[in-house]
Structure formats: C-alpha cells, structure tokens
C-alpha atoms as a PDB file:
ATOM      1  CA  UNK A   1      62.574 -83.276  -5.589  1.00  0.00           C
ATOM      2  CA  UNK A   2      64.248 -79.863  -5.661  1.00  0.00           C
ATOM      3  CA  UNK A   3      68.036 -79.449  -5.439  1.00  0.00           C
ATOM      4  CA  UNK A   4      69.252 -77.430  -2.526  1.00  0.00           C
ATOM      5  CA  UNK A   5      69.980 -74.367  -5.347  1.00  0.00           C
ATOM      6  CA  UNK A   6      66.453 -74.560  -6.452  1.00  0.00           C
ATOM      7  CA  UNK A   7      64.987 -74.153  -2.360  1.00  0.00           C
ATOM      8  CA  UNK A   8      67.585 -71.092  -1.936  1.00  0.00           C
ATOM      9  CA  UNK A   9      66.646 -69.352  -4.752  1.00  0.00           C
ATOM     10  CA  UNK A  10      62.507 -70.384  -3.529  1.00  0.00           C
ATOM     11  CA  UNK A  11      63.447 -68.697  -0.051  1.00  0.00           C
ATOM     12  CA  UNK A  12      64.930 -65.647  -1.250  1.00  0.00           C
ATOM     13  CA  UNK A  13      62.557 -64.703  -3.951  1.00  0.00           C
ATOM     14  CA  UNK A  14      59.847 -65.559  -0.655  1.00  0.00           C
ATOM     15  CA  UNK A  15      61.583 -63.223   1.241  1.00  0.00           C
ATOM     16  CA  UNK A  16      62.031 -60.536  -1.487  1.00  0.00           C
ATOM     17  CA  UNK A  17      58.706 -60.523  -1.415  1.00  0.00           C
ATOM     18  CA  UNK A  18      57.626 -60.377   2.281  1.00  0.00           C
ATOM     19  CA  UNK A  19      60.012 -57.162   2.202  1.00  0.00           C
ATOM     20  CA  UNK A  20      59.156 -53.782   2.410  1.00  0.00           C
ATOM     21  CA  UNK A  21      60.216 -51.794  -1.053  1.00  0.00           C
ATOM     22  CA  UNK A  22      63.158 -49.777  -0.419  1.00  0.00           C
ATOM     23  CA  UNK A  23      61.766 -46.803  -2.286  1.00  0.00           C
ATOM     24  CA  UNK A  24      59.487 -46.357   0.543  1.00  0.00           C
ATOM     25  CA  UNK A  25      61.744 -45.169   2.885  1.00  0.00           C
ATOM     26  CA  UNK A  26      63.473 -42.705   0.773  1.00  0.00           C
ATOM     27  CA  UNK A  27      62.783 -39.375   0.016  1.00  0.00           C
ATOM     28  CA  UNK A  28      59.962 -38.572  -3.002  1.00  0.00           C
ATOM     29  CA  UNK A  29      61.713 -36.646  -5.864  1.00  0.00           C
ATOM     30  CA  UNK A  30      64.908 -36.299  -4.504  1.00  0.00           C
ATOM     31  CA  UNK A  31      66.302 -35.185  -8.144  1.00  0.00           C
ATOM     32  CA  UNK A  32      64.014 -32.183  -7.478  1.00  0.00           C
ATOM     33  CA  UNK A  33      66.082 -30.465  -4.810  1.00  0.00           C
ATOM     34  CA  UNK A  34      68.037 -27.196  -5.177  1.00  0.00           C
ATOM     35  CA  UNK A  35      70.620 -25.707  -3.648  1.00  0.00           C
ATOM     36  CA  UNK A  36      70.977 -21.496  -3.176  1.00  0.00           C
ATOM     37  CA  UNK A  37      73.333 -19.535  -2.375  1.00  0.00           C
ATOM     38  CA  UNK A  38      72.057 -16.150  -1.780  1.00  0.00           C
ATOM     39  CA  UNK A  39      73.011 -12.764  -0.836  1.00  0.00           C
ATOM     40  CA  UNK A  40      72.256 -11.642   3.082  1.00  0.00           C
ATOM     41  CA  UNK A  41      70.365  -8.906   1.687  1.00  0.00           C
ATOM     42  CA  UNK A  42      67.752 -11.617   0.241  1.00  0.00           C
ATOM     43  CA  UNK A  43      67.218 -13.573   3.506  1.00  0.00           C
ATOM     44  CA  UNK A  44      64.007 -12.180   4.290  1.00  0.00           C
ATOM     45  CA  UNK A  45      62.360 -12.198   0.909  1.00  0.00           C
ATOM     46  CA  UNK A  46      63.557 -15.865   0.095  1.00  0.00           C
ATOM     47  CA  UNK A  47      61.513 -17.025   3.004  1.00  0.00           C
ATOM     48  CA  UNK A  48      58.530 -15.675   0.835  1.00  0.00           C
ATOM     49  CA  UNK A  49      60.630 -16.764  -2.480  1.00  0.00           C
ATOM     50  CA  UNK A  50      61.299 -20.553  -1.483  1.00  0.00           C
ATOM     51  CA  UNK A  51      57.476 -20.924  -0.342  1.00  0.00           C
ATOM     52  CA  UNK A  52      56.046 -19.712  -3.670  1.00  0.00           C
ATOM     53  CA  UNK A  53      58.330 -22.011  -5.600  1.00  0.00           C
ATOM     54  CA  UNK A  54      57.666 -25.149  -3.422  1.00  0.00           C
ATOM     55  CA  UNK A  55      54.067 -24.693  -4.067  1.00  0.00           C
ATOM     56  CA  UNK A  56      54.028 -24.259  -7.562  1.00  0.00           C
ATOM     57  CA  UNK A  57      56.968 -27.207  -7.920  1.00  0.00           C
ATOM     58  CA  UNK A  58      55.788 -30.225  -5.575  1.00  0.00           C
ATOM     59  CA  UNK A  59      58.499 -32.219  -4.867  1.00  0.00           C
ATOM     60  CA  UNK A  60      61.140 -29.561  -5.128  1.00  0.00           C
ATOM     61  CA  UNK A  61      62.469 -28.205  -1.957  1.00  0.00           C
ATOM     62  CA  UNK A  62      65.142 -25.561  -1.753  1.00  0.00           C
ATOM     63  CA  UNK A  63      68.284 -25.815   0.443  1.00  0.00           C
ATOM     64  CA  UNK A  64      69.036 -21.710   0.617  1.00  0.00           C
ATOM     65  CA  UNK A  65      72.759 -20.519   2.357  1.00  0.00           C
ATOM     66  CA  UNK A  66      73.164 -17.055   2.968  1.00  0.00           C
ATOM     67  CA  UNK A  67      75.849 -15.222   3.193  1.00  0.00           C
ATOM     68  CA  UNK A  68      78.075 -11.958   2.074  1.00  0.00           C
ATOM     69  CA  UNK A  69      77.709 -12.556  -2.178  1.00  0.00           C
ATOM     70  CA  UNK A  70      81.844 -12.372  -1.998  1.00  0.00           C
ATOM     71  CA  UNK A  71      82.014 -15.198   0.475  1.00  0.00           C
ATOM     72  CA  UNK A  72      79.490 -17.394  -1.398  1.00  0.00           C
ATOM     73  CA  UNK A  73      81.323 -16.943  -4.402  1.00  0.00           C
ATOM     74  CA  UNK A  74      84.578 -17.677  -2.930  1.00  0.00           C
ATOM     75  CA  UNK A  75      83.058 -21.261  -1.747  1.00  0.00           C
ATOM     76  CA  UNK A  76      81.634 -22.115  -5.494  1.00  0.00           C
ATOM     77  CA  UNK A  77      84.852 -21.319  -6.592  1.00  0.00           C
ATOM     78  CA  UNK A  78      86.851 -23.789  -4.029  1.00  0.00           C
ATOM     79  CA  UNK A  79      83.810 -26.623  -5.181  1.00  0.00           C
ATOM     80  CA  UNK A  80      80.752 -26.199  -2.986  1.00  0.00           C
ATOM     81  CA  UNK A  81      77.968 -27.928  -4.625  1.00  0.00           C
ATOM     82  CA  UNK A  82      75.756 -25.274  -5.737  1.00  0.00           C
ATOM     83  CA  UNK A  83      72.824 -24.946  -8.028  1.00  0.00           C
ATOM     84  CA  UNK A  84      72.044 -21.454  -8.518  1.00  0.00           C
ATOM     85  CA  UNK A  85      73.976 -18.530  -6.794  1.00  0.00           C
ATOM     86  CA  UNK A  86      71.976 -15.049  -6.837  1.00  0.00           C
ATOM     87  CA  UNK A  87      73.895 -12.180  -5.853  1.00  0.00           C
ATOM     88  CA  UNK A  88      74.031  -9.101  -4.612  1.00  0.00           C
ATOM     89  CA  UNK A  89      75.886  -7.406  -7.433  1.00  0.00           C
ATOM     90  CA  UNK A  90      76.413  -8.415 -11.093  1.00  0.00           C
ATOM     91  CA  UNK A  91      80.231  -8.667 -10.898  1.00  0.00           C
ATOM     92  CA  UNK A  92      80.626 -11.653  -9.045  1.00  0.00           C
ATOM     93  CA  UNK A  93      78.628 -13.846 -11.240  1.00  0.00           C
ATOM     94  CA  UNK A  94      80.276 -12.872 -14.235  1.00  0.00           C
ATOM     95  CA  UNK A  95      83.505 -13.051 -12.757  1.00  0.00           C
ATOM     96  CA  UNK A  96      82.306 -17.331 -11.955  1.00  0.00           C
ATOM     97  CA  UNK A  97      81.124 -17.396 -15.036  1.00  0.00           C
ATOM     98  CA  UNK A  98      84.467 -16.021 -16.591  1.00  0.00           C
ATOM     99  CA  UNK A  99      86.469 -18.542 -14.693  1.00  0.00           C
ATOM    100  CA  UNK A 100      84.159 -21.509 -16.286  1.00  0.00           C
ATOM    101  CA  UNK A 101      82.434 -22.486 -13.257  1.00  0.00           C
ATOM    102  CA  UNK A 102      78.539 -21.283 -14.737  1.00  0.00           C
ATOM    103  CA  UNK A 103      76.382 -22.764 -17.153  1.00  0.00           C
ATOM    104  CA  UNK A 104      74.153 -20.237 -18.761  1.00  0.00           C
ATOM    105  CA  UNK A 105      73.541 -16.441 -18.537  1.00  0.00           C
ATOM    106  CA  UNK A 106      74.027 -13.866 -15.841  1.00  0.00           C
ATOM    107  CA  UNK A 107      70.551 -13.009 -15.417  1.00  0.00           C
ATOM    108  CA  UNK A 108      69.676  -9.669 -13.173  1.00  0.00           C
ATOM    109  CA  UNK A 109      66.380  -9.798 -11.043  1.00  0.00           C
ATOM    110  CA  UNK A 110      65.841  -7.234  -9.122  1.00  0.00           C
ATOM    111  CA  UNK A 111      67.165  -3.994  -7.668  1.00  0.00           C
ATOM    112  CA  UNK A 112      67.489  -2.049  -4.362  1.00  0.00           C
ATOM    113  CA  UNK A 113      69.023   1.139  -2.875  1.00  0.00           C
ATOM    114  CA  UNK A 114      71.327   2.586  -0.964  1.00  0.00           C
ATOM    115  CA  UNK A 115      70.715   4.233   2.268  1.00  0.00           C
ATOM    116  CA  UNK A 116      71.932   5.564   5.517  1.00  0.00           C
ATOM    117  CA  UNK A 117      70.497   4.282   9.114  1.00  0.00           C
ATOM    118  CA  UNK A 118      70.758   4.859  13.174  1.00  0.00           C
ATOM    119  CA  UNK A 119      69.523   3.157  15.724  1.00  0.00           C
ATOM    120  CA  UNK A 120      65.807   4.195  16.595  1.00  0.00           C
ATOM    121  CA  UNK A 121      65.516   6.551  19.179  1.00  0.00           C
ATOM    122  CA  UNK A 122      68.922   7.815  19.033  1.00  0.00           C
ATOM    123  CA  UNK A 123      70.289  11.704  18.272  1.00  0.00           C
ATOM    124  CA  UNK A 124      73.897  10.732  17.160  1.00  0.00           C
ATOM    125  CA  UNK A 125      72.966  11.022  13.453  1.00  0.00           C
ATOM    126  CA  UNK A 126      70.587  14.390  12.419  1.00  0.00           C
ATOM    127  CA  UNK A 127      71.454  14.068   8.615  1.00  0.00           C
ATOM    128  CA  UNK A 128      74.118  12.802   6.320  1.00  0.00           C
ATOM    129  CA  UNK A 129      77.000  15.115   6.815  1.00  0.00           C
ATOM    130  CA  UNK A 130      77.255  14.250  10.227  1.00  0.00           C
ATOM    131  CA  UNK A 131      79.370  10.930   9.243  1.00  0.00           C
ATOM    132  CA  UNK A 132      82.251  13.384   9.680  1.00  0.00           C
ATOM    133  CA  UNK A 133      81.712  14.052  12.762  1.00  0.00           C
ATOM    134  CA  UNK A 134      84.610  13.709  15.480  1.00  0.00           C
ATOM    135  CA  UNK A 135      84.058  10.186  17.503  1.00  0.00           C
ATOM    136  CA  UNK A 136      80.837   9.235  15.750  1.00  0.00           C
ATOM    137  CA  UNK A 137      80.785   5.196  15.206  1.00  0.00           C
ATOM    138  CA  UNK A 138      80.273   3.818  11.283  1.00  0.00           C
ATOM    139  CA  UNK A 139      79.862   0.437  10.993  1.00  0.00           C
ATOM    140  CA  UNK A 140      80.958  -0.604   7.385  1.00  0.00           C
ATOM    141  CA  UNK A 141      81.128  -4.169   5.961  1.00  0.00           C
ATOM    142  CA  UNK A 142      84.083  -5.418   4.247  1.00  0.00           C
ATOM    143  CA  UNK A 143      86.414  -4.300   1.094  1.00  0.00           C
ATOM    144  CA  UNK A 144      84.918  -7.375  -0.588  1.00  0.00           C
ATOM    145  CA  UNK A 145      81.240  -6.818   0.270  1.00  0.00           C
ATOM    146  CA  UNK A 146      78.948  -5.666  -2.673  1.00  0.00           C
ATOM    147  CA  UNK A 147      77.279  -3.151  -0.238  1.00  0.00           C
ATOM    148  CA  UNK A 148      80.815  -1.694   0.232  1.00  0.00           C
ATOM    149  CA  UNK A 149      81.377  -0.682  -3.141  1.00  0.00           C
ATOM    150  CA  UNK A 150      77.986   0.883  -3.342  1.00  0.00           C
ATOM    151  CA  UNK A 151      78.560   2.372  -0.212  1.00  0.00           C
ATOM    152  CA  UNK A 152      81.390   3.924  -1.713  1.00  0.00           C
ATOM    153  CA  UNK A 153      79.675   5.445  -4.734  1.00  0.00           C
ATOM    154  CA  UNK A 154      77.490   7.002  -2.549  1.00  0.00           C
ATOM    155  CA  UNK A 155      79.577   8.583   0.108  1.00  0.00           C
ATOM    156  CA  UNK A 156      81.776  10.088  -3.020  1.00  0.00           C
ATOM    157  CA  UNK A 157      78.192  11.787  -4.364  1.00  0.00           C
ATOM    158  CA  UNK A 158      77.651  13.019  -0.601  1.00  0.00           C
ATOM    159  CA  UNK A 159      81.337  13.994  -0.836  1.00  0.00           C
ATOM    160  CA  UNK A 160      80.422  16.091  -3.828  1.00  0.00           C
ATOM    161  CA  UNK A 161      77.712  18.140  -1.746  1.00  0.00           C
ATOM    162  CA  UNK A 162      80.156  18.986   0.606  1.00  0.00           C
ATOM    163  CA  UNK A 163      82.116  22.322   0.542  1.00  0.00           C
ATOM    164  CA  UNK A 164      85.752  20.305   1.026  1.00  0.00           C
ATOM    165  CA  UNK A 165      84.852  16.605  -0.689  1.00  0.00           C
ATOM    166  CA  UNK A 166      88.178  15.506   0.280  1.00  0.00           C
ATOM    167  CA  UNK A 167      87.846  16.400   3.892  1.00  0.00           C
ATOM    168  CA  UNK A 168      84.568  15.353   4.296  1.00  0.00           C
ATOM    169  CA  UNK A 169      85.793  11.991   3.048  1.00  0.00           C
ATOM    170  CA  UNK A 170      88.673  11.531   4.995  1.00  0.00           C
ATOM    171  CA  UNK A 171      86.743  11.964   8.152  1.00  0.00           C
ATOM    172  CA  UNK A 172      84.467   9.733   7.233  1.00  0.00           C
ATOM    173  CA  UNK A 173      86.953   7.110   6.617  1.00  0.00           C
ATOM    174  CA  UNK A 174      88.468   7.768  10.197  1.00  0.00           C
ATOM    175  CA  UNK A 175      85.326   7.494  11.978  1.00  0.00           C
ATOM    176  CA  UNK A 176      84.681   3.600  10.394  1.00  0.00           C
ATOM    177  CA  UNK A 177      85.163   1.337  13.671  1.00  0.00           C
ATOM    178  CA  UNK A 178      84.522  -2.138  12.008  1.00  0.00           C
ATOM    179  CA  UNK A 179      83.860  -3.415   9.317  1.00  0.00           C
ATOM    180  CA  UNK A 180      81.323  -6.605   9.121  1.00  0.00           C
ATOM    181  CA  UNK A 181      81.532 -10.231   7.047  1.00  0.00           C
ATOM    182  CA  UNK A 182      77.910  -8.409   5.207  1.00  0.00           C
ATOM    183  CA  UNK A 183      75.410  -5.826   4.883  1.00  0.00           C
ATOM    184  CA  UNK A 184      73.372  -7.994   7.467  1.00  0.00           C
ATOM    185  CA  UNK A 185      76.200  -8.318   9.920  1.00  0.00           C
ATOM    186  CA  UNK A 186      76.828  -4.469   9.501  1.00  0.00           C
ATOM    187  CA  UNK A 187      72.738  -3.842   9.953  1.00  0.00           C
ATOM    188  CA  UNK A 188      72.706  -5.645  13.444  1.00  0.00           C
ATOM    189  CA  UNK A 189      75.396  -3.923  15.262  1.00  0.00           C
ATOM    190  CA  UNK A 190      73.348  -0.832  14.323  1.00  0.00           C
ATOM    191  CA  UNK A 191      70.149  -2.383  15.691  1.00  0.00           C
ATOM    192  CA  UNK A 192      72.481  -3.092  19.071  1.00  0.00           C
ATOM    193  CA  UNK A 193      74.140   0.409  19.301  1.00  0.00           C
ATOM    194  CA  UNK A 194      77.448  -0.960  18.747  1.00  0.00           C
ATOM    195  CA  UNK A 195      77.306   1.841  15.982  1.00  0.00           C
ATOM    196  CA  UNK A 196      76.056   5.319  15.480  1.00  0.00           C
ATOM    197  CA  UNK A 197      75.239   4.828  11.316  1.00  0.00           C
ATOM    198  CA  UNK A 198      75.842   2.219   8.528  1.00  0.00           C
ATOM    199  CA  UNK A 199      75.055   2.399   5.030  1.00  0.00           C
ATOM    200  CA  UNK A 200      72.442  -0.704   3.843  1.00  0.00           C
ATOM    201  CA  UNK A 201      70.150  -2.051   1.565  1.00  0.00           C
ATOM    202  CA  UNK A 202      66.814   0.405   1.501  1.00  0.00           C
ATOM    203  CA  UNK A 203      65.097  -3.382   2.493  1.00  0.00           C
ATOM    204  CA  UNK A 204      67.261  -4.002   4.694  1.00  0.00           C
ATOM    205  CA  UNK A 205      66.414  -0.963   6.410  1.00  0.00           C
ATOM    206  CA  UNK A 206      62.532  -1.178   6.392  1.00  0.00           C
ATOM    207  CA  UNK A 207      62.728  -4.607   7.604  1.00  0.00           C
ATOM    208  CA  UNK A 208      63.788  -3.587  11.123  1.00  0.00           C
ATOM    209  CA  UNK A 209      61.851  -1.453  13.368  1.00  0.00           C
ATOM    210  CA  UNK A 210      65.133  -0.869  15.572  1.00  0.00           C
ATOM    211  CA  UNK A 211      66.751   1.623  12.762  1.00  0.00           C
ATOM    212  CA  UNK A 212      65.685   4.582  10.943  1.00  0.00           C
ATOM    213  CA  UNK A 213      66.825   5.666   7.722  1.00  0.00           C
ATOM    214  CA  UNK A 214      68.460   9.226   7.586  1.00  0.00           C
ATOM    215  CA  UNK A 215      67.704  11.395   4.430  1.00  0.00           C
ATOM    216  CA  UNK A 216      69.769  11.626   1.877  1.00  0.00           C
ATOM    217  CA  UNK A 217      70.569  14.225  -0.231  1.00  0.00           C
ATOM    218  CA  UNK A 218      68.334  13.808  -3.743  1.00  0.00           C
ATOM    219  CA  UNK A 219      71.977  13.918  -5.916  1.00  0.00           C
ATOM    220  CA  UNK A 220      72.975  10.800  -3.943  1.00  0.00           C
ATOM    221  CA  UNK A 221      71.104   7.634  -5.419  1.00  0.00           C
ATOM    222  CA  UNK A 222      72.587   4.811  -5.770  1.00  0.00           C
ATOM    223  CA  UNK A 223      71.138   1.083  -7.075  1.00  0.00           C
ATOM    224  CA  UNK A 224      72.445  -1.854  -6.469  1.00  0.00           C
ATOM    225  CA  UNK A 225      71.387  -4.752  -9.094  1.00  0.00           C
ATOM    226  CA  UNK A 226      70.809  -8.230  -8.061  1.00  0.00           C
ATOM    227  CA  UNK A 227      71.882 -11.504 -10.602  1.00  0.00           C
ATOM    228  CA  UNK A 228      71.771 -14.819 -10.663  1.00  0.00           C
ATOM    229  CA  UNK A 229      73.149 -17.787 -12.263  1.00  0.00           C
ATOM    230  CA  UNK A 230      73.193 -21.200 -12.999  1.00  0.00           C
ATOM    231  CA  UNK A 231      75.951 -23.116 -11.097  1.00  0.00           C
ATOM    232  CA  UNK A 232      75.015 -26.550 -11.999  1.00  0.00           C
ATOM    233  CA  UNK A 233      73.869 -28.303 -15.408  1.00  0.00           C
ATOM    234  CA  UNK A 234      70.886 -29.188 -14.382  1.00  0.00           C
ATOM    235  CA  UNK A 235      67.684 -28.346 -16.108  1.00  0.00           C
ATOM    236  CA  UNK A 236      65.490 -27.676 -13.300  1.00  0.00           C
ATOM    237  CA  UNK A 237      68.458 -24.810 -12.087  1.00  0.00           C
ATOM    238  CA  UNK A 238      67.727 -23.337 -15.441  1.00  0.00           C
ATOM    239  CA  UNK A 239      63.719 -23.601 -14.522  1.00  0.00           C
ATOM    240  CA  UNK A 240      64.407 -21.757 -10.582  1.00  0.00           C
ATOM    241  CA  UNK A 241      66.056 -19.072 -12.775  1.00  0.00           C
ATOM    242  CA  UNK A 242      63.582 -18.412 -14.730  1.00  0.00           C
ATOM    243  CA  UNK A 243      61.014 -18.739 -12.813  1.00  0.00           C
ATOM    244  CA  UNK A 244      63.036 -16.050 -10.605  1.00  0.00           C
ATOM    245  CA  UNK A 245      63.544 -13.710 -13.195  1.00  0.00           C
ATOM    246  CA  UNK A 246      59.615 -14.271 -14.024  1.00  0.00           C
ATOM    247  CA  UNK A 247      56.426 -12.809 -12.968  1.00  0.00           C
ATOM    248  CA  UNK A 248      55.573 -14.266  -9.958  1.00  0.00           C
ATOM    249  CA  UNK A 249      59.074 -13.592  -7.909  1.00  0.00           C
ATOM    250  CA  UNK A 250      58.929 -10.451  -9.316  1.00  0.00           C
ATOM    251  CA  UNK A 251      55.795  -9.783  -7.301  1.00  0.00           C
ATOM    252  CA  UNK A 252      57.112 -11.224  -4.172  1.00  0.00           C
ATOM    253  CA  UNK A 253      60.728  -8.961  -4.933  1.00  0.00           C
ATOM    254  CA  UNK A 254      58.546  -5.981  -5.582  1.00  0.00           C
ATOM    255  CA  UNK A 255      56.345  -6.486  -1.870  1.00  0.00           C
ATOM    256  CA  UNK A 256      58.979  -6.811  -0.209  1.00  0.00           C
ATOM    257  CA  UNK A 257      60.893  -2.851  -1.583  1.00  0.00           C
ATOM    258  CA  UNK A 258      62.763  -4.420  -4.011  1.00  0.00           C
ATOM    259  CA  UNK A 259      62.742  -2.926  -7.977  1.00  0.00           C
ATOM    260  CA  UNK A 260      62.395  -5.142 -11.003  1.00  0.00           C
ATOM    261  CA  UNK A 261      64.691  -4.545 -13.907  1.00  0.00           C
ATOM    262  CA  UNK A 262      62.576  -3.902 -16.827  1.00  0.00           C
ATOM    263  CA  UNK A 263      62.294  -5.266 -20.038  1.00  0.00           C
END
C-alpha cells in the first residue's frame, strides 16, 4: 500500500505530464532579438534593412526606434537598453564610446549629402541665395541635430560665394522660424508649407514627391557619414554590425541614394 507522500508525488508527476510544455507558448529564439536605435534619416531604408536581415537570420527580429541621433544618444546614455545605435554622424558614437557605454568599434556605413528643398510647386525659393531673402521661412532642426552642423558647413561655403559672406549669413540666420527635434521633423513642415526651404539629407529629399531640391552651387558639397556601434555585449550585436557594414546592406544603402565608404 502506498503512503499518502508516495500518491502525491504519483498525481503530480500524472499531471506534469497531461500538461502542455511551457516552451510552447513562448516566443522561438527570443535571445535572437535586437534592439536599434537609428537616425530619422534611416527610417525609410531600415524598412528595406530590417527585412533583409530577418530573412537571412530566422529567428532574429529587430525592434528599430528612430529618432534625432542626439536624442537617441542622450537615452543610451541615461540607460535605455540598446543593442546597436547607428547614427547620423560619427561624433556621437565616439563620444558613447568615450564615456564607456560601447563595446567595440565605431564603424561608419554609409554616406549622404547635403541639400536644399521647397515645397513642390512653389516660387518662394529660385536658387540658393535667396535664403537671405526678407520674410522668407527656413525651417532648421536643432543646435544638437547632426543635420544642423552640416547644415552649417554648408551655408558657410554658400556664404563664401556670396559678395558680403557675413551679410549673407546673418540674414539667413534671421529668416530661421523654427527649428525641429530632426532632419525628418524639419523635412515635413516643408512638405506642409509651414516653410519656404530647409536644408536635408539628399535621401531625404528624393524620398518625397512634395519637395524639390534647389541647386546648389558646385563649391558647396557637403557629406555627412553615418556610424554605428555596438551598445550591448552581445555577440549577435557584433554580427548586425557587421553584417551592416557588409555587402548586402551596402546594396540596400546604395538603392536607396545613400554612398558606401570605401575600403
């Protein structure tokens, strides 16, 4: 005869058994998810980005936040839970990395321009020097934003065309009505009319059928390089950025008007 400890044990190993396994309900290679924080400026091509790597990595699915690179970098360095954080410039990577909160190299990945828009359809803007126009609207993102600084660089080579650089500037500067959380933010009150010109991303630009770029003169090129880096210790964030600084996002950066550092 069994003792009553020997029956308990028999019913619970019985219903063990009869129960469904608790794997089964969870999610398959959970380990394998990433999270991304991204520039604004990549929205569009990460769409293209995260299915290529899904496909090729089964199992791994990407979590992707985008944002204004100063503001992403500002929540990885309060403790966001990041894997990989590709930005739109190389400064604020290294600056994460210089404050220990990286693991691995700044790696760049890809390139873009600089250049001027209006809304379609619209008369405000003829060419460049009319940012210094009286009343005309520039929408601008902010002191932080990557876009800004290269925005800067490029209105002090269109300053250098002018006959009075320092006038041309200054009226420039006056005729900035806002300035936007990123280059995205800045691109849509464009699309809207809310402003007569902004300066963006050349993909950016060619992504929207509701602005048209404005010429630039040829001494006025400026490019804006891309990096990533590992924000986590975990190997497969070391795999995404290689496989980002690799061959087959490099097509998918390159389709969509983006350059590709070289070797």
């Amino acid at each position: 005869m069994r003792s009553p400890l020997g029956v308990a044990l028999a019913v619970l190993i019985f219903v063990a058994a009869c129960a469904p396994a608790i794997a089964s309900t969870e999610e398959p290679n959970a380990d394998g998810d990433l999270t991304v924080f991204a520039a604004a400026s990549l929205r569009d091509v990460f769409v293209t980005l995260e299915q290529a790597w899904e496909a090729q990595h089964p199992g791994s699915a990407l979590t992707i936040a985008h944002d204004g690179s100063n503001i992403l970098a500002a929540q990885i360095g309060e403790g966001a839970q990041v894997d990989v954080f590709a930005s739109a410039d190389l400064e604020r990577p290294r600056q994460l990395a210089a404050a220990g909160l990286t693991y691995g190299d700044v790696v760049p990945f890809a390139m873009n321009r600089v250049t001027l828009v209006t809304p379609t359809g619209t008369g405000s803007v003829g060419d460049a020097a009319d940012l210094a126009l009286p009343g005309l609207r520039i929408v601008a993102a902010g002191p932080s934003v990557p876009i800004t600084h290269y925005a800067d660089e490029a209105l002090a080579q269109l300053a250098a065309t002018m006959t009075d650089a320092d006038a041309f500037a200054a009226a420039v500067a006056a005729n900035v009505v806002s300035r936007e959380d990123n280059v995205r933010a800045a691109l849509a009150k464009v699309e809207l009319g809310e402003g007569d010109a902004a300066f963006v991303y050349r993909t950016d630009a060619r992504s929207s059928d509701r602005v048209r770029e404005i010429a630039l003169p040829a001494s006025v090129d400026v490019e804006a390089v891309y990096a990533a880096v590992p924000v986590s210790e975990r190997p497969l964030a070391m795999e995404f950025l290689a496989w980002l600084a690799g061959p087959q996002a490099a097509d998918i950066l390159d389709a969509a008007g983006f350059e590709v550092p070289g070797p």
